[in-house]
Structure formats: structure tokens, C-alpha cells
Protein backbone atom coordinates (compact mmCIF):
# COMPACT_ATOMS: atom_id res chain seq x y z
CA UNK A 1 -50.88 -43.01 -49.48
CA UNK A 2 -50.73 -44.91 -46.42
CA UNK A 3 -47.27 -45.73 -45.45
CA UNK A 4 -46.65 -49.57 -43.97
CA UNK A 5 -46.22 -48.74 -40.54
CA UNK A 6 -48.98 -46.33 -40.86
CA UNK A 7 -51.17 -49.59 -41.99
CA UNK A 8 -49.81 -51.35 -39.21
CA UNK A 9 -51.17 -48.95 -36.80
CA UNK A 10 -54.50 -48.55 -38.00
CA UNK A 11 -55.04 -52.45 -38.20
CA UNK A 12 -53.92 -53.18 -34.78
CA UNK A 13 -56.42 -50.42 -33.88
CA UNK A 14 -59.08 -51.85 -36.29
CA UNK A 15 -58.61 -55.47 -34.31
CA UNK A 16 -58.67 -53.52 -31.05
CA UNK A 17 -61.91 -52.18 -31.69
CA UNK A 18 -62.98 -55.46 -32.57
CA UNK A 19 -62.09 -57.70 -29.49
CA UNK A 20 -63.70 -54.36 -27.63
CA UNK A 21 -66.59 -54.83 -29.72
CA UNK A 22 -66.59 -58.54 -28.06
CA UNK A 23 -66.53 -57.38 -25.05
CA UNK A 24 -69.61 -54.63 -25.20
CA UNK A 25 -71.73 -57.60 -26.37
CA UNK A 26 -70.80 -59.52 -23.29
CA UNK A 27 -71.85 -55.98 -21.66
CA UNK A 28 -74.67 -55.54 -23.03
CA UNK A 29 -76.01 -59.08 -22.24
CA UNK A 30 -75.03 -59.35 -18.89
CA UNK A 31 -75.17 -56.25 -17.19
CA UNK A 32 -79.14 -55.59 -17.41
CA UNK A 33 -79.00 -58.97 -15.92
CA UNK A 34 -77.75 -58.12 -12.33
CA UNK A 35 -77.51 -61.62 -11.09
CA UNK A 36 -74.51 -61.91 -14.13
CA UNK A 37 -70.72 -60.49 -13.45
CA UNK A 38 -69.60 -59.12 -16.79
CA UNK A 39 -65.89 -61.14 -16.03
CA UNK A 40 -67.36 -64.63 -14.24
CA UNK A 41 -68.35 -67.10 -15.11
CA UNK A 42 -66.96 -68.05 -19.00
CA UNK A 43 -69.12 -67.64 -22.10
CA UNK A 44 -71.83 -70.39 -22.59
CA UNK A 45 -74.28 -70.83 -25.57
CA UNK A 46 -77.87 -69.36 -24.30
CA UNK A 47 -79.59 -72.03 -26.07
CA UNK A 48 -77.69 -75.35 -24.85
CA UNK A 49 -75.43 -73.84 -22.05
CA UNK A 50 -72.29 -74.89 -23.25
CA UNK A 51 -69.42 -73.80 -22.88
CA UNK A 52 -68.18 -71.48 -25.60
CA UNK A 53 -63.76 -72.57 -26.43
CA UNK A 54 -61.85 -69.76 -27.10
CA UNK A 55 -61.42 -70.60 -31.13
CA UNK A 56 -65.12 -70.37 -30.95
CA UNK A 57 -64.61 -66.52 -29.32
CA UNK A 58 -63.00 -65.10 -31.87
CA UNK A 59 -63.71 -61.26 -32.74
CA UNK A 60 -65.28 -61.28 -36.06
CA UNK A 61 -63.63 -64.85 -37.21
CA UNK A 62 -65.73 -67.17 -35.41
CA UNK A 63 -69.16 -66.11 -36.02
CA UNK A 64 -68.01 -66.76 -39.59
CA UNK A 65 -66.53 -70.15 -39.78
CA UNK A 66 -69.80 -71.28 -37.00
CA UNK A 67 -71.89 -69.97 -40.05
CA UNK A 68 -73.95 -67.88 -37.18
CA UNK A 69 -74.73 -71.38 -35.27
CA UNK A 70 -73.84 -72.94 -31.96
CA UNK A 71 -70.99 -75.78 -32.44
CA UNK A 72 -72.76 -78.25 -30.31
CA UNK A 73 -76.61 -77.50 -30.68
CA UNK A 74 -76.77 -75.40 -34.10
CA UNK A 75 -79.06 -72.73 -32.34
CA UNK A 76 -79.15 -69.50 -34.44
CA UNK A 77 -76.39 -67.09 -32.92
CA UNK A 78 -77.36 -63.05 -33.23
CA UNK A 79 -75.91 -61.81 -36.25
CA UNK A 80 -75.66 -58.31 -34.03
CA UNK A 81 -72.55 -60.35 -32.36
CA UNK A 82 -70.62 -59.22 -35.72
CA UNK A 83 -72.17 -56.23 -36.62
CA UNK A 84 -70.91 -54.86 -33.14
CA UNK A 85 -67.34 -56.06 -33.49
CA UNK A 86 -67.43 -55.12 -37.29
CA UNK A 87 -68.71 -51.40 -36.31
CA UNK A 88 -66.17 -50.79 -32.92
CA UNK A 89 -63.21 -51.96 -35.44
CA UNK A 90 -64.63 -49.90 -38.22
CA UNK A 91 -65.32 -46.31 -35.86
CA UNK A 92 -61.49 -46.88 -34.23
CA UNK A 93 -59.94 -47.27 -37.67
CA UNK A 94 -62.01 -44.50 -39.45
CA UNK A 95 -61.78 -42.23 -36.68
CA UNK A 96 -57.95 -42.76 -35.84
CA UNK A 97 -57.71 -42.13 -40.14
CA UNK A 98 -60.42 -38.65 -39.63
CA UNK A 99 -58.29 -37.64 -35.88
CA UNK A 100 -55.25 -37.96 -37.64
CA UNK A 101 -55.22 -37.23 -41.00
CA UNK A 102 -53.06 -34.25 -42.32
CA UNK A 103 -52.36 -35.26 -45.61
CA UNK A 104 -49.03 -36.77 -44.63
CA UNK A 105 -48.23 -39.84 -44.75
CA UNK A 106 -47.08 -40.58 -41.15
CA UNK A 107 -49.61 -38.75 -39.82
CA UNK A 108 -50.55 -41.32 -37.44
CA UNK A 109 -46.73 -41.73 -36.52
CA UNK A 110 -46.23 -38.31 -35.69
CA UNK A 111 -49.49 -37.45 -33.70
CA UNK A 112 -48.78 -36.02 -30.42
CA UNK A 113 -48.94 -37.68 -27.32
CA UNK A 114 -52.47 -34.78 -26.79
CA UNK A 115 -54.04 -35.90 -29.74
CA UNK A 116 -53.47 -39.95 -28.82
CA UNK A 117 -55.47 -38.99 -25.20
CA UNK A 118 -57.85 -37.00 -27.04
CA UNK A 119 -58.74 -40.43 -29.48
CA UNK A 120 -58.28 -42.56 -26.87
CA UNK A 121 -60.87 -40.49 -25.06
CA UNK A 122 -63.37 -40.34 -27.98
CA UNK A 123 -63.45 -44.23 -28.64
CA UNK A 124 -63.84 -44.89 -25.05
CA UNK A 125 -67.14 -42.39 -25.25
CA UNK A 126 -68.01 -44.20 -28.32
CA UNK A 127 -67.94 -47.64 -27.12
CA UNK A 128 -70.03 -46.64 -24.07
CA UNK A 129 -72.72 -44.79 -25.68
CA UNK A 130 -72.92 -47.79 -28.11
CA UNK A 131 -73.47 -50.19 -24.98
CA UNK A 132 -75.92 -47.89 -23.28
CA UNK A 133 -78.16 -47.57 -26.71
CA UNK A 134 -78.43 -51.55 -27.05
CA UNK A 135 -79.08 -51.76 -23.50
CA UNK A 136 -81.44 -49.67 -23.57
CA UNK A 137 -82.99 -50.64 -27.41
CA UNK A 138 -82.97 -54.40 -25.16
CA UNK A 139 -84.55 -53.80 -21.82
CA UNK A 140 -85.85 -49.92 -21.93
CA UNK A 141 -82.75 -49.15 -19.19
CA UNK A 142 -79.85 -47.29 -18.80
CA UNK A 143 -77.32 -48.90 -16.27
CA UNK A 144 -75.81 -46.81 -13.31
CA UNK A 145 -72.63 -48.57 -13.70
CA UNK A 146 -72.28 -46.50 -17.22
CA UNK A 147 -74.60 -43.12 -16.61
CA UNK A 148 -73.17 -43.01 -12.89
CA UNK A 149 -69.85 -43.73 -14.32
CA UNK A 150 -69.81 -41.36 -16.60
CA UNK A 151 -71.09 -38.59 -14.41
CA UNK A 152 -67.92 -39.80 -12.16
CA UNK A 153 -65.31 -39.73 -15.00
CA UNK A 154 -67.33 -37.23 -17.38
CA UNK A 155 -65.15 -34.06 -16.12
CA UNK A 156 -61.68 -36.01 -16.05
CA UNK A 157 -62.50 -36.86 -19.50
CA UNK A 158 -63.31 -33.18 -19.92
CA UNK A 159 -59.85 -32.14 -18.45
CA UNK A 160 -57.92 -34.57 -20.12
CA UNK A 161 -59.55 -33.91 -23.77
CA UNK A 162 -60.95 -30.41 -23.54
CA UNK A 163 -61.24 -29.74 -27.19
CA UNK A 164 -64.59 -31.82 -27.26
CA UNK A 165 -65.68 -28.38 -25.56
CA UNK A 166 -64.50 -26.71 -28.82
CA UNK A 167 -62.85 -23.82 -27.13
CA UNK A 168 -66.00 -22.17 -25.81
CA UNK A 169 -66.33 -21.87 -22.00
CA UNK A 170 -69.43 -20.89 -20.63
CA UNK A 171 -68.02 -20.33 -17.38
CA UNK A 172 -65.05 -18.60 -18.51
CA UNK A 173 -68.34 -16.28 -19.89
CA UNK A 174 -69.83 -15.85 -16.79
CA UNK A 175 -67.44 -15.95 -14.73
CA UNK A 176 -64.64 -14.31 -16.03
CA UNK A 177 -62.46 -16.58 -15.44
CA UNK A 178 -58.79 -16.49 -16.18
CA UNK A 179 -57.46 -20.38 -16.46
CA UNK A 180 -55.99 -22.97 -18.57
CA UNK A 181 -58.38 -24.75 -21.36
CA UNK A 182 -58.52 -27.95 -19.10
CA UNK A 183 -59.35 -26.23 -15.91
CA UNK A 184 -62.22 -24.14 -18.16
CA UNK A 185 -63.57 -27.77 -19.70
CA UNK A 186 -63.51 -29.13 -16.31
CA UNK A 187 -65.34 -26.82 -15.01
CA UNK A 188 -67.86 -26.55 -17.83
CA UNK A 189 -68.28 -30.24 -17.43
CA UNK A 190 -69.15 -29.89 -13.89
CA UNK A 191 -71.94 -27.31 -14.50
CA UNK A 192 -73.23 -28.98 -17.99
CA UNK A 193 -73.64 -32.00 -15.70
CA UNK A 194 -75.58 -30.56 -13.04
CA UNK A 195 -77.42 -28.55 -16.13
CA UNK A 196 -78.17 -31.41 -18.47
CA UNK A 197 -79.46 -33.58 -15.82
CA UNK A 198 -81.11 -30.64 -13.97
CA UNK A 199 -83.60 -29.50 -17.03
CA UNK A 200 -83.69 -33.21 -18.50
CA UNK A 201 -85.31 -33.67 -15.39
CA UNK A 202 -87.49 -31.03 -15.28
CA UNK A 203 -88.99 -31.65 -18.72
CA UNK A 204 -90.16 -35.09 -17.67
CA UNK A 205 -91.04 -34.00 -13.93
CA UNK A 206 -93.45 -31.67 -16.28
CA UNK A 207 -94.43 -34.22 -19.10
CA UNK A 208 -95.86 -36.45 -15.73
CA UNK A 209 -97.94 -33.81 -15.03
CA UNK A 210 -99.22 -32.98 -18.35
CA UNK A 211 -99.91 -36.34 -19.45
CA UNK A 212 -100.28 -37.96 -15.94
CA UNK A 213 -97.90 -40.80 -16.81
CA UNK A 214 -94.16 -41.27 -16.59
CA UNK A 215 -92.39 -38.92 -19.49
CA UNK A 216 -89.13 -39.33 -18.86
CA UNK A 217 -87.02 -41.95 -17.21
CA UNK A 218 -84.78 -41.16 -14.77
CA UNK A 219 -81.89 -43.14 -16.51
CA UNK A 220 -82.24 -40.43 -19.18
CA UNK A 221 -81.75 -37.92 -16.76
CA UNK A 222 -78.19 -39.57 -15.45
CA UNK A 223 -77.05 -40.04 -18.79
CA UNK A 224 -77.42 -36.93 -19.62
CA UNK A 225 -75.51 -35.75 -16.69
CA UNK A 226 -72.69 -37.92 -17.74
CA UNK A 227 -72.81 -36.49 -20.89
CA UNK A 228 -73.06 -32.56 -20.07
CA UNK A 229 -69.89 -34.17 -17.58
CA UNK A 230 -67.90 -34.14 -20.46
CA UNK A 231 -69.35 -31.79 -23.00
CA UNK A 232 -69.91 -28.71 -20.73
CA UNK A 233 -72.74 -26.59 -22.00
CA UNK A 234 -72.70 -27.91 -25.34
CA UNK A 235 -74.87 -30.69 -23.68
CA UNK A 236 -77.83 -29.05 -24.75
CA UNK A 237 -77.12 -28.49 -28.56
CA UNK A 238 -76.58 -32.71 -28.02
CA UNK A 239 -80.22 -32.61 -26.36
CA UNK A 240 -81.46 -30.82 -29.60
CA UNK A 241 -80.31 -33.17 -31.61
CA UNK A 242 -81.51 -35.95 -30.00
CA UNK A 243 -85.00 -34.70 -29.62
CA UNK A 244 -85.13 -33.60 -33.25
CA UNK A 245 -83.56 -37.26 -34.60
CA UNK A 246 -86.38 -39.00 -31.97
CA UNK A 247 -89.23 -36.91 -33.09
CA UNK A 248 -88.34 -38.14 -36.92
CA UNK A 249 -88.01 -41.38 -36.15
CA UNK A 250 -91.01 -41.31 -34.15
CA UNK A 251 -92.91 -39.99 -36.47
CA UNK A 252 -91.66 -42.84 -39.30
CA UNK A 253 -92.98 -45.44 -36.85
CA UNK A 254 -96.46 -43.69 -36.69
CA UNK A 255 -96.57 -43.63 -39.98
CA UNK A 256 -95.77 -47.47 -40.42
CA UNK A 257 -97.83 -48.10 -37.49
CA UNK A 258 -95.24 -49.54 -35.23
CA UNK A 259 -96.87 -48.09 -31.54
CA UNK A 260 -94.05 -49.59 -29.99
CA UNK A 261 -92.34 -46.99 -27.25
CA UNK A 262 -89.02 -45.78 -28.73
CA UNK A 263 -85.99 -45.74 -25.53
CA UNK A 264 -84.33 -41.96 -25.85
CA UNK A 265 -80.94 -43.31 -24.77
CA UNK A 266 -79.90 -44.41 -28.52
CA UNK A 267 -81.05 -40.50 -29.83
CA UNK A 268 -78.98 -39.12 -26.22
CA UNK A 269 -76.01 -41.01 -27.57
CA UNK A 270 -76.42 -39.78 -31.32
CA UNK A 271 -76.61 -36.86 -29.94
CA UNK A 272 -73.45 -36.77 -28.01
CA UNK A 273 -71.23 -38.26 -30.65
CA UNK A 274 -72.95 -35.35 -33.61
CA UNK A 275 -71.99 -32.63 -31.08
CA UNK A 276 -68.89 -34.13 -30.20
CA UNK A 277 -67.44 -33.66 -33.95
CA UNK A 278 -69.50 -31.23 -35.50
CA UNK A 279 -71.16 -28.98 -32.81
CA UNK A 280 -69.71 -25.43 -33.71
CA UNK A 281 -70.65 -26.44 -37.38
CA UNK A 282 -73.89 -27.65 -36.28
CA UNK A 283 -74.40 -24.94 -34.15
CA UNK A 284 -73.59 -21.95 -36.73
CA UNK A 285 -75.84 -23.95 -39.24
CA UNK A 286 -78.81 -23.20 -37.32
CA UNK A 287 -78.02 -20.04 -36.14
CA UNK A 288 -77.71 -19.26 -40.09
CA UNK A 289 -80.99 -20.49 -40.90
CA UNK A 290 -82.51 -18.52 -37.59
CA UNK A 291 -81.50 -15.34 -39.45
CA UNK A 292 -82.72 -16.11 -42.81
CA UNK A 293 -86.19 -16.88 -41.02
């Protein structure tokens, strides 16, 4: 059971997610477009130009009552609009619910101010990865103002939520190096970034001259820096993934003869978020079925 101020908590952070939802489709719309400013000027309808009233802005609410149409020209308004807000509310409530749940029922109430930061930290990764994958699904880029960004902030994220490294240092390893768990992750971060991005690189510098065309863009190679930033070493489990998830997919689209290119940034950022909650689990799985082979 879910006590009231429990359900309290969980909707405000259910509406949250949803007027950040709102504001990662503004994101994602504008910010490929470099003559846009996310903040300036107001909304405006892409068909007619007009201006877009705040009861028309409404998270979740106003796509509804507009029926999916512009109020003054009836052009067709993206259903994705929704299905953003819908999923951002739906991962922070879910997630605050999977972060917090002990089987009590103030669980939420009594978290610790660690495990707030360490939420807070995940749905901030979250909402970013989910900008950078439409971005790049949209216009076959990944902005600096998010990879760059996150190669900036990755190892302060790392510091300040170091359990996302699950408690296994690779420069503690190496190193033999006797610090705190947030001096360890930031440190990880710092080499998983200059990894990640490092071998990333590499493989397409390779695939160019294999197949004497572009393998891998360079975008791909920031954003995983920014991810190995945060993750440390474990960067290249979230590579794995990503690869192995792409080559499926790829494969389905062969098959239903759809040639059309598939962007690696969504598969980096499934990637991330797999490895992020299940990478020692992950990681044991396949060293399991490595031995029974």
C-alpha cells in the first residue's frame, strides 16, 4: 500500500516529468535548428505561426482537449508531443516507485537525502539521452550542447551518484588506490571518458578505411565520452549493448527491406540506461553463458 503522502509525492513527480517532457520536445525541435534559442521566442504553431496561449501548453491536457489539432488552423499536431510527456512522467514515477521501494510504506518519505541525488541524477540522464535519441532519430545528429555537456558534467554526476559505477573501480584496480567511492567514480569517469570516446573513435577511424566511407560519426564518439564520464569503465558493457540491440534491429529492417540508415545514438542511449540498472546482472549473465560455451 501506498500511503497518501506517499501518493502525493509520486504524482507531483509524475507531473514533473511531464512539464519536463514539454520541455525536451521544445529541445528537440529547436536545438538542431541553430538559428532557434530553446527559451526565445514563445511557442507558435509550425503550420500557421501562431502563437500557441498557455491553456493551449498544457503537459499532457492540451493535446487532448485540441483533439491533436492547431486551435486556429486545425493542422495535425505530432501525437509524439504526448507520448514524450506521457513517457518522462511515467519513467520519474516508476523509477522514484523501483529507487525507492522497500516494501514500506513511506518508503519514499524516508529515503535519504543520497538516494534523492542519486534519482535526481538518473532522471536527469534519462531525460537527456531521450532528447539526444529523437534528435538524432530527426536529423542524424547529436548536439554538442548535450554530448559536450555531458562530457563536462559526466564525472560530477559520477561523484555525486557513484553507485551507477556499481562499486567496481577500475582504477582503484590498477592503481591501487586507497579513496572514498566518489573520488574512485570520479576518477573512473574521467578515464571511461577518455576510453569510450578514444576506441569509439577508433572503430570508425577503421570502418572509413575498410569501407572507404564515413563509419562512424563523430557525435557518436562525444556521446560516448559523456557517457563513459559518468559510467567509468562500465562504458563499454553499455557499448555492447548497444551494438548488439543495433545489429538486431538492423537486421529486422533488412529483412523488411527498409535500407534506410539507422542513427546509433538511440542504441548508445539504450545502452547507457540497461547498464545503468542492470550492468553487474548483465554483466555476470554473459560471463555465465561464456563458461557454459
Amino acid at each position: 500500500m501506498i500511503a497518501c503522502a506517499e501518493g502525493v509525492i509520486l504524482t507531483f513527480l509524475g507531473l514533473s516529468g511531464a512539464c519536463i517532457g514539454s520541455f525536451l520536445n521544445v529541445v528537440v525541435y529547436r536545438l538542431p535548428r541553430e538559428c532557434m534559442s530553446i527559451a526565445r521566442p514563445r511557442s507558435r504553431c509550425t503550420s500557421c505561426a501562431s502563437l500557441i496561449v498557455w491553456y493551449d501548453n498544457i503537459p499532457l491536457v492540451s493535446w487532448i482537449l485540441l483533439k491533436g489539432r492547431c486551435r486556429h488552423c486545425k493542422a495535425r499536431i505530432s501525437p509524439r508531443y504526448i507520448l514524450v510527456e506521457a513517457l518522462v512522467a511515467t519513467w520519474f514515477t516508476l523509477s522514484a516507485l523501483m529507487w525507492f521501494w522497500s516494501g514500506r510504506d513511506d518508503a519514499v518519505l524516508a529515503a535519504s537525502e543520497t538516494e534523492w541525488i542519486a534519482w535526481s541524477v538518473q532522471a536527469l540522464v534519462f531525460s537527456v539521452l531521450l532528447a539526444l535519441a529523437l534528435i538524432d532519430i530527426d536529423h542524424r545528429i547529436l548536439p554538442d550542447e548535450l554530448t559536450i555537456g555531458g562530457m563536462v558534467l559526466g564525472p560530477a554526476l559520477a561523484f555525486a551518484a557513484p553507485d551507477f559505477q556499481h562499486g567496481r573501480s577500475f582504477v582503484r584496480a590498477l592503481l591501487d588506490l586507497d579513496a572514498g567511492p566518489r573520488v574512485l567514480a570520479l576518477a573512473d569517469g574521467l578515464v571511461g571518458m577518455a576510453a569510450g570516446a578514444g576506441v569509439l573513435w577508433l572503430i570508425g577511424w577503421l570502418g572509413a578505411r575498410a569501407f572507404r566511407r564515413e563509419a562512424m560519426g563523430f557525435g557518436d564518439v562525444k556521446m560516448i565520452g559523456a557517457m563513459g564520464a559518468m559510467l567509468g569503465m562500465w562504458v563499454f558493457l553499455a557499448l555492447v549493448v548497444a551494438s548488439f540491440v543495433g545489429a538486431i534491429v538492423g537486421v529486422i529492417g533488412m529483412c523488411l527491406g527498409q535500407g534506410r540508415q539507422i542513427p546509433f545514438g538511440p542504441f548508445l542511449a539504450a545502452g547507457m540506461l540497461v547498464v545503468m540498472f542492470a550492468g553487474p546482472q548483465l554483466l555476470e549473465l554473459w560471463l555465465g553463458m561464456a563458461r557454459a560455451h
